[in-house]
Protein backbone atom coordinates (compact mmCIF):
# COMPACT_ATOMS: atom_id res chain seq x y z
CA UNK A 1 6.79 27.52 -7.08
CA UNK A 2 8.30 28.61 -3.57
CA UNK A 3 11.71 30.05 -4.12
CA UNK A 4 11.86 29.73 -8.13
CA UNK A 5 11.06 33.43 -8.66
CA UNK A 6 13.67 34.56 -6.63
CA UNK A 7 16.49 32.03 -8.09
CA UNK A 8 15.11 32.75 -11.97
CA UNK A 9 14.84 36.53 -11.24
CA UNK A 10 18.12 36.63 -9.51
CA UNK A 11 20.08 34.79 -12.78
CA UNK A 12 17.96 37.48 -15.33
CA UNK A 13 20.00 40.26 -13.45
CA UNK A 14 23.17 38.10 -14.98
CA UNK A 15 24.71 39.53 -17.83
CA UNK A 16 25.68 37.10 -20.82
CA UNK A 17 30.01 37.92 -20.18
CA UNK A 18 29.31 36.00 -16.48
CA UNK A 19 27.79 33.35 -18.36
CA UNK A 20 30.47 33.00 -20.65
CA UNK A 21 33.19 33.29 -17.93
CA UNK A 22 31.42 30.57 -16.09
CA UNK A 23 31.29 28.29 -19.44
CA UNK A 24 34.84 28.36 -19.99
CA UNK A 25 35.66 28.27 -15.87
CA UNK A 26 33.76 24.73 -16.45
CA UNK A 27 35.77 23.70 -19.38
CA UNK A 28 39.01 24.39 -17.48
CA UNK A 29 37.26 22.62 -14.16
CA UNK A 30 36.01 19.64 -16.17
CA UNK A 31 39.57 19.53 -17.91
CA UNK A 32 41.28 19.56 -14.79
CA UNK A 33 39.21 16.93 -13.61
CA UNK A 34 39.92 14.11 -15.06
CA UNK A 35 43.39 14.23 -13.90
CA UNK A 36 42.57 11.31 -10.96
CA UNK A 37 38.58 12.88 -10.52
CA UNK A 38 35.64 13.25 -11.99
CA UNK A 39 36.68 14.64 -15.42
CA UNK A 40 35.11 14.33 -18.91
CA UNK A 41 37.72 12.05 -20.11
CA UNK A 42 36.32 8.49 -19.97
CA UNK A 43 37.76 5.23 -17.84
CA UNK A 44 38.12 1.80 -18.01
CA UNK A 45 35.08 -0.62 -17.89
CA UNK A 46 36.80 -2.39 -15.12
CA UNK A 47 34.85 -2.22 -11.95
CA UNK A 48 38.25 -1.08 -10.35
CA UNK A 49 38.69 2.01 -12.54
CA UNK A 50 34.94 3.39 -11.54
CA UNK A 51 35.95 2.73 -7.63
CA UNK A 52 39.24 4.73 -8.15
CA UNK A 53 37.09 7.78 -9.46
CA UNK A 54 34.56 7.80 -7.26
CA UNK A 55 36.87 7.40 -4.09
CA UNK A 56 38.95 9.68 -5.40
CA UNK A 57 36.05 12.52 -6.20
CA UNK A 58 34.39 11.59 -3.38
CA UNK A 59 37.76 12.99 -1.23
CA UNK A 60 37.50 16.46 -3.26
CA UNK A 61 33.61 16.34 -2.27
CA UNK A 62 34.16 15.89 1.75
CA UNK A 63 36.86 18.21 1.52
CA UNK A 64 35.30 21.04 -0.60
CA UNK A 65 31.97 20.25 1.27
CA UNK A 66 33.27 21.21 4.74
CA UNK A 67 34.65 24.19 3.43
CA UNK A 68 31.76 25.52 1.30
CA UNK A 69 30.63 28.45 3.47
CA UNK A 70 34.04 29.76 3.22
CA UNK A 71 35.09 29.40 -0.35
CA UNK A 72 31.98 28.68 -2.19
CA UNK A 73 28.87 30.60 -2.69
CA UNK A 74 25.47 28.41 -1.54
CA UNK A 75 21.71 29.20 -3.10
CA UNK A 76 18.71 27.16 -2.13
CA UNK A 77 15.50 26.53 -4.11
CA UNK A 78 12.39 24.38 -3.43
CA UNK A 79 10.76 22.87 -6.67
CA UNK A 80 7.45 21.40 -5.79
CA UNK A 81 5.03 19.12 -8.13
CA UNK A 82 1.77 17.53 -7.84
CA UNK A 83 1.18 13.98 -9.38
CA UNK A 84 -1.97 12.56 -10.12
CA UNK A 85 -1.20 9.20 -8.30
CA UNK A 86 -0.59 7.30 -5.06
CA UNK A 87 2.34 7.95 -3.02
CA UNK A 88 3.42 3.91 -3.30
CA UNK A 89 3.53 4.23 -6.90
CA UNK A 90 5.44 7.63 -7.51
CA UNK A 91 7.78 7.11 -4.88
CA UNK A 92 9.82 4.02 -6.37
CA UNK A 93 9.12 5.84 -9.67
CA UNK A 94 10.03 8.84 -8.94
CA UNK A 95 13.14 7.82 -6.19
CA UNK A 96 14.87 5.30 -9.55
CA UNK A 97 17.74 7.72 -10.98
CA UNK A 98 17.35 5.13 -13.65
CA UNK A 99 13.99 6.60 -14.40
CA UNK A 100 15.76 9.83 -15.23
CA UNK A 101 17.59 8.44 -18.39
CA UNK A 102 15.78 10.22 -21.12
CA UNK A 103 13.79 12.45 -19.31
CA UNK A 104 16.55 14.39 -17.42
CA UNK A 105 17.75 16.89 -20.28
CA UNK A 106 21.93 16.17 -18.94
CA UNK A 107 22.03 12.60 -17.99
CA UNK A 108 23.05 10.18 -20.40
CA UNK A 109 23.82 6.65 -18.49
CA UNK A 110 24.89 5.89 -14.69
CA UNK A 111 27.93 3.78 -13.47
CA UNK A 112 27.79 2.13 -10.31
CA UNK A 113 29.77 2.31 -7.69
CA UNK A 114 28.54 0.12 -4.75
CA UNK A 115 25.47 -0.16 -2.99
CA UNK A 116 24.79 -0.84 0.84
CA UNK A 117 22.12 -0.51 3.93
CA UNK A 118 22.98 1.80 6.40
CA UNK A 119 20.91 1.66 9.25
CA UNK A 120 17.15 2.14 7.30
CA UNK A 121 18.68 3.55 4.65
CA UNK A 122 19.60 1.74 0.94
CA UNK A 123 22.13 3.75 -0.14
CA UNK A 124 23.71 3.88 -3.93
CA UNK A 125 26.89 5.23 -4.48
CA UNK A 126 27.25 6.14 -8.16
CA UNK A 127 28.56 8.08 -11.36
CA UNK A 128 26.22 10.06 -13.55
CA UNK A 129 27.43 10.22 -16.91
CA UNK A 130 25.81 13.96 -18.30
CA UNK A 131 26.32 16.23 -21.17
CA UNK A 132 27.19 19.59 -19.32
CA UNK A 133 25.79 22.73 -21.16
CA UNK A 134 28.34 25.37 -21.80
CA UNK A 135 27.17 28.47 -23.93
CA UNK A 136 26.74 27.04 -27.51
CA UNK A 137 28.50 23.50 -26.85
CA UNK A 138 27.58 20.38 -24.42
CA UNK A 139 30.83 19.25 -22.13
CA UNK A 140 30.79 15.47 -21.44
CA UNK A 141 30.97 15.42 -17.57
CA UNK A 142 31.12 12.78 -14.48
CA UNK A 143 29.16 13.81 -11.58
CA UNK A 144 30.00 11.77 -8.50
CA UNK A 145 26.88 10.93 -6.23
CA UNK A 146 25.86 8.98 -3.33
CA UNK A 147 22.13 8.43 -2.80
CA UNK A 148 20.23 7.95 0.92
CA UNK A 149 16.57 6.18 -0.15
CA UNK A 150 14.34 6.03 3.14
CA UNK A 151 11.13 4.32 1.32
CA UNK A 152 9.34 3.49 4.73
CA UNK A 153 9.24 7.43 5.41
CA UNK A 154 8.89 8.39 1.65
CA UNK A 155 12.01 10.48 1.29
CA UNK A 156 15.50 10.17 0.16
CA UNK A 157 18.85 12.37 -0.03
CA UNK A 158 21.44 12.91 -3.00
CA UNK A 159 24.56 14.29 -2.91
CA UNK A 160 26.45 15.03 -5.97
CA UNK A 161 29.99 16.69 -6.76
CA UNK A 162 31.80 17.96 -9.97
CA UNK A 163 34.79 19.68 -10.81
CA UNK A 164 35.62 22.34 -10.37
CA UNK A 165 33.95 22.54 -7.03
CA UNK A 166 29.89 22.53 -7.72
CA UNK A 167 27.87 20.17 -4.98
CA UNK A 168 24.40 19.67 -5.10
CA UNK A 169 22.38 18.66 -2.03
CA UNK A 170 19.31 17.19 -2.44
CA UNK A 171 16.43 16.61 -0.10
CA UNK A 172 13.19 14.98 -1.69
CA UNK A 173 10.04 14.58 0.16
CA UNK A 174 6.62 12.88 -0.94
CA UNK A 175 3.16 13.91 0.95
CA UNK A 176 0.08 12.20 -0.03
CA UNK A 177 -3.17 13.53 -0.34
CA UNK A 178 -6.01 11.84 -1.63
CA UNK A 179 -5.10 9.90 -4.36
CA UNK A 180 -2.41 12.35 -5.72
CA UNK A 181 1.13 12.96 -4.68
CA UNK A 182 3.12 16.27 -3.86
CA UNK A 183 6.84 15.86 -4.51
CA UNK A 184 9.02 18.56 -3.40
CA UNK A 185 12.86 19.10 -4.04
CA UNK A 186 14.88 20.91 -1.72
CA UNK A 187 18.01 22.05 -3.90
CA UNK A 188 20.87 23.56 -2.65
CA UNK A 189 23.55 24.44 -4.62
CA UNK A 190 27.30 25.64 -3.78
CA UNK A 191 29.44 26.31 -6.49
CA UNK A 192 32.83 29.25 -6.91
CA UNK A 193 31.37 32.53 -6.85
CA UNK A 194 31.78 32.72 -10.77
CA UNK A 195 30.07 29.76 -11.47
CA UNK A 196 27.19 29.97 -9.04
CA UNK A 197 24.23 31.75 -11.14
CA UNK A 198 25.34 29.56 -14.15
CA UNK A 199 25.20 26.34 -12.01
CA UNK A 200 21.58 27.28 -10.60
CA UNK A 201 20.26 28.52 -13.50
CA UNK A 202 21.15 25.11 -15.28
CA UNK A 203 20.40 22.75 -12.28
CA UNK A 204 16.97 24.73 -11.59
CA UNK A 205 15.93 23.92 -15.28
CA UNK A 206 17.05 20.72 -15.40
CA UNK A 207 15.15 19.70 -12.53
CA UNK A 208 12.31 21.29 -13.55
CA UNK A 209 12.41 19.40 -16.84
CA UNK A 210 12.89 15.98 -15.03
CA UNK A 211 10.09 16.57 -12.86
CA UNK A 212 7.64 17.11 -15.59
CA UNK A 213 8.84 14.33 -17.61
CA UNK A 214 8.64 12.30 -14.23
CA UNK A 215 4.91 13.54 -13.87
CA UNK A 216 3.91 12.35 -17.40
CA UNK A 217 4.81 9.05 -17.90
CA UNK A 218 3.99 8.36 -14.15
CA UNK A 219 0.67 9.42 -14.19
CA UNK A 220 0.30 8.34 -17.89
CA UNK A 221 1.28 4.40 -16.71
CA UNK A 222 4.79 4.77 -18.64
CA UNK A 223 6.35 3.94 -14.87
């Protein structure tokens, strides 16, 4: 797939003491937080208590976001897949980070946040509840994210933040042809300079594994 080769071969040149620096830089980042952001430590099920966090890590995300080509170190990727159905069927499939539960290998449950039209747009401002892998242990996380869906166009944005500084831009597109669907995701990831092979390596893989899981039970009826 375009750009995978480059991004994998890039992370094999890696050697395993970067990975484990970046492991524990994520346990101190996650750690840190949950001190008034998106930490693993859990909140309140009171609607209030999910605002506070996501208005709160949605701050660090603007702020850190505007300063990423400065502080941060940015990789893009392009993960493409072909489904073996109609574009009006795998889109809301596809589109439904609800759909995800179970078949993304992090994600285990999604908070909301609000949800709103801006001008064509439905857009979903949420919390992704994941298990973040760290060398041999999983670090419950909170990923802040606010979703753009443009269904009349077949395309939709996500932007995602955690601590300690990783955003995730996503562009995905949907091109019909014949009966069957292309659905391509335009990654980019910025992360601190020690954590940026470690955060593509695991986002790159993650995707992938979504987007096969995605292409199975769609074009199995499942969704």
């Amino acid at each position: 797939m375009a750009g995978r080769s480059e991004v994998l071969g890039g992370l094999r040149r890696g050697s395993s003491g970067s990975l484990l620096c970046a492991a524990l830089v994520v346990t101190a980042g996650i750690a840190l937080g949950s001190v008034g952001v998106a930490g693993a430590e859990p909140v309140s099920g009171s609607s209030s208590a999910v605002d506070a966090e996501w208005d709160a890590s949605w701050a660090a995300f603007q702020y850190e976001n505007s300063h990423a080509s400065s502080v941060l170190a940015t990789r893009s990727v392009d993960l493409p897949v072909t489904i073996d159905a109609p574009v009006d069927r795998v889109f809301p499939a596809y589109s439904n980070l609800e759909n995800s539960l179970g078949r993304h290998p992090f994600l285990r449950g999604v908070l909301d946040h609000r949800r709103y039209t801006d001008g064509d747009a439905a857009v979903w401002e949420f919390i992704a509840l994941e298990d973040i892998p760290a060398g041999p242990v999983s670090i419950p996380g909170r990923t802040v994210g606010r979703q753009e869906m443009h269904a009349a166009d077949h395309w939709y944005s996500t932007d995602t933040w955690d601590a300690p500084g990783v955003i995730t831009h996503q562009k995905v597109t949907f091109d019909a042809h014949g009966g069957a669907t292309t659905v391509t995701e335009h990654l980019t990831f910025s992360a601190p300079a020690s954590l940026i092979d470690y955060t593509v390596k695991n986002g790159v893989s993650s995707h992938i594994a979504n987007q096969q899981a995605m292409k199975r039970d769609i074009e199995n009826g499942t969704l």
